[in-house]
Protein backbone atom coordinates (compact mmCIF):
# COMPACT_ATOMS: atom_id res chain seq x y z
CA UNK A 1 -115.75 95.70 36.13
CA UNK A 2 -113.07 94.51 38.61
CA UNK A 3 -115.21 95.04 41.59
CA UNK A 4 -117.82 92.40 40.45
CA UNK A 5 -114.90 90.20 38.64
CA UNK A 6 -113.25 90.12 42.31
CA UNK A 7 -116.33 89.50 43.72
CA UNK A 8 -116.98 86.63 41.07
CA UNK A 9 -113.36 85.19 42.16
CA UNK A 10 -113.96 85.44 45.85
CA UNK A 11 -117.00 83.39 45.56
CA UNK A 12 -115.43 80.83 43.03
CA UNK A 13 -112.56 80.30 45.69
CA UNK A 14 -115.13 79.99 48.64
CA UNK A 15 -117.00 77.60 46.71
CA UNK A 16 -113.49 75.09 45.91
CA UNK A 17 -113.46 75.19 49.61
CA UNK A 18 -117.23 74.19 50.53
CA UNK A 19 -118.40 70.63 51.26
CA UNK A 20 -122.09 70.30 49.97
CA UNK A 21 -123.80 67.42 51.71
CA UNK A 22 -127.50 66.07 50.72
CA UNK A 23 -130.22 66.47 53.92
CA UNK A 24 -130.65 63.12 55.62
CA UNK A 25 -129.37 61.50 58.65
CA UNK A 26 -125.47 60.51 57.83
CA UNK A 27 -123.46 58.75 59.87
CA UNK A 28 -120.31 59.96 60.98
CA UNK A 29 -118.22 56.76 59.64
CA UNK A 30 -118.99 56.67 56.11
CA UNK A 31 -117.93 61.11 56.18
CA UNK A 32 -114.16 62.14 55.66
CA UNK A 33 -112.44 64.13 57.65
CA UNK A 34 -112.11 67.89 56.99
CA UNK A 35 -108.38 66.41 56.99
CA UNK A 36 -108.69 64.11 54.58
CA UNK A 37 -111.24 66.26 52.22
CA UNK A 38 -108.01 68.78 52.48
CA UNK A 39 -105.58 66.81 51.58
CA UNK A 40 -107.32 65.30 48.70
CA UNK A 41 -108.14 69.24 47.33
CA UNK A 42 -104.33 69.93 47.48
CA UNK A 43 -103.45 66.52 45.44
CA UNK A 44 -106.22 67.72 42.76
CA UNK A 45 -104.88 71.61 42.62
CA UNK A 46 -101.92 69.54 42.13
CA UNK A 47 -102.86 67.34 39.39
CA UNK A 48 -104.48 70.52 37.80
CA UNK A 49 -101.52 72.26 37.94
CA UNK A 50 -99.26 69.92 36.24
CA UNK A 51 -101.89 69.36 33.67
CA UNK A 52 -101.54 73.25 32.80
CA UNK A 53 -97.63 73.17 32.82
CA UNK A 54 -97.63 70.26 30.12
CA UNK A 55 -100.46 72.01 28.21
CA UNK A 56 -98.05 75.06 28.19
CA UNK A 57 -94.90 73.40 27.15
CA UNK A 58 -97.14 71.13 24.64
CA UNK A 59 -97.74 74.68 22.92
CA UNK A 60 -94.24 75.96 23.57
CA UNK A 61 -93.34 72.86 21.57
CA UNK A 62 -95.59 73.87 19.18
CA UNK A 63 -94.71 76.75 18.23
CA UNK A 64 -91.64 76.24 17.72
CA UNK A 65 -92.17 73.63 15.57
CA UNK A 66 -94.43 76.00 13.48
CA UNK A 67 -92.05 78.62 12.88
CA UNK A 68 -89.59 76.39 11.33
CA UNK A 69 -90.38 77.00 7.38
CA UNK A 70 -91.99 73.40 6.49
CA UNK A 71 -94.23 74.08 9.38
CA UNK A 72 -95.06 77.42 7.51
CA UNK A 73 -95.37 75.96 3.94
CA UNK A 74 -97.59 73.23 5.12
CA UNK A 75 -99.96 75.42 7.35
CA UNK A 76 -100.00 78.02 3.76
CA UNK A 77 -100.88 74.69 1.75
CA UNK A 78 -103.64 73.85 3.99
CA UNK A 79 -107.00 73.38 1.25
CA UNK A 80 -110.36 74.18 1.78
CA UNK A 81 -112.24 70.74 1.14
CA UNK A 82 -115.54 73.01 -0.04
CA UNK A 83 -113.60 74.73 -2.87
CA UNK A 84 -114.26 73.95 -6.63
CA UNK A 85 -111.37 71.90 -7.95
CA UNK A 86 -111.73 72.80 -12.24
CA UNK A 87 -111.53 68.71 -12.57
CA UNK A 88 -114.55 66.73 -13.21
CA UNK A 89 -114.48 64.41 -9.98
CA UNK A 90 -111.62 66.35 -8.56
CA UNK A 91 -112.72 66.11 -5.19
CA UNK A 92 -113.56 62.50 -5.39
CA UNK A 93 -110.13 61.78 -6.81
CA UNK A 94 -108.46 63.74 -3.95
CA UNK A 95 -110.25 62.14 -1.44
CA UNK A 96 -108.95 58.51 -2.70
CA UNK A 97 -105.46 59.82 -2.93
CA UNK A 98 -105.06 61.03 0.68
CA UNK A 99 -107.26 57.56 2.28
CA UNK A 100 -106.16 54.68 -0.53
CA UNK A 101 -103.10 54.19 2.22
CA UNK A 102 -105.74 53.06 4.78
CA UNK A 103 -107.94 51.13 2.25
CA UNK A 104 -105.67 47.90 3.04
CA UNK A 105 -106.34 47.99 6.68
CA UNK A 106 -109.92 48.78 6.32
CA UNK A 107 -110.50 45.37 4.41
CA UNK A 108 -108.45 43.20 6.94
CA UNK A 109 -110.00 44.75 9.85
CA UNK A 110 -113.39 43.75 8.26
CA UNK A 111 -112.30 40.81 8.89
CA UNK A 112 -111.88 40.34 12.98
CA UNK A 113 -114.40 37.99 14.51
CA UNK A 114 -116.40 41.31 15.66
CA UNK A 115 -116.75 42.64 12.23
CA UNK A 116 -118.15 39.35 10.82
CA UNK A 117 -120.35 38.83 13.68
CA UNK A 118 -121.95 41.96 13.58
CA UNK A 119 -121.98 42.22 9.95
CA UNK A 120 -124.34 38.90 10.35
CA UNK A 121 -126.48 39.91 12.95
CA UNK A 122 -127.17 43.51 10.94
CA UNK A 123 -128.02 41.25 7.80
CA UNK A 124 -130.26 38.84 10.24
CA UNK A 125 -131.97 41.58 11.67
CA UNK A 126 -133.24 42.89 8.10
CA UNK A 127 -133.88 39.83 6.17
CA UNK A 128 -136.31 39.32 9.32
CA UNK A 129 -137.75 42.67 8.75
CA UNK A 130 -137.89 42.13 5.33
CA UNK A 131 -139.61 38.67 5.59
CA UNK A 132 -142.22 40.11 8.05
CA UNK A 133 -143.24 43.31 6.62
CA UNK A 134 -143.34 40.68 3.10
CA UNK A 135 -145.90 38.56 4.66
CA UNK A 136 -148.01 41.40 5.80
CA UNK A 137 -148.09 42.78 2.98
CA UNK A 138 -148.85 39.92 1.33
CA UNK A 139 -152.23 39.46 3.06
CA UNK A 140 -153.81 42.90 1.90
């Protein structure tokens, strides 16, 4: 298994350093440098490398954060949304609790020039529909 893992690696790694060009005629001018194509691997290995770090101190961070007790309580409270609740409309009801905070700002951003607009052209679009289908209906 590690023979054809290095072998998978070795051809990965050739492959970061190949430059894959089209056939046609190219001119010279409008090609980089082997230079240039270098230097702009090493400032992506870079950038990928400092993505990685944050992602690791992002989870660091993380858990930490977990194994503080609330983290624990609230991660043990976590509910399945598919489980019978023994109210009538229990789910319903739980939904409404957890989004009524964001009901206000639903309604006032239903409100923004955009929202109106396209709430006209959508009602436009089928009256039209309805008008047409209507009148060809009407003639059978």
């Amino acid at each position: 298994m590690e023979d054809r893992q290095d072998l998978l690696n070795s051809i990965n790694h050739f492959l970061d350093d190949t430059v894959v060009l089209p056939p046609g005629d190219w001119d010279e001018k409008n090609l980089l440098s082997i230079s240039e194509i270098k230097e702009l691997k090493r400032k992506k290995r870079l950038r990928m490398e400092t993505l990685e770090k944050l992602k690791k101190d992002k989870n660091k961070e993380k858990k930490k954060s977990v194994s503080d007790k609330k983290g624990l309580i609230e991660e043990a409270k976590e509910i399945d949304p598919l489980a019978r609740s023994k109210v009538p409309f229990g789910g319903i009801i739980k939904e409404i609790k957890e989004r009524y905070p964001k009901y206000l700002s639903d309604i006032t951003d239903s409100f923004s020039i955009l929202c109106v607009a396209s709430i006209l052209f959508i009602f436009f679009v089928v009256l039209a529909s309805a008008i047409a289908f209507g009148g060809l209906w009407g003639k059978i």
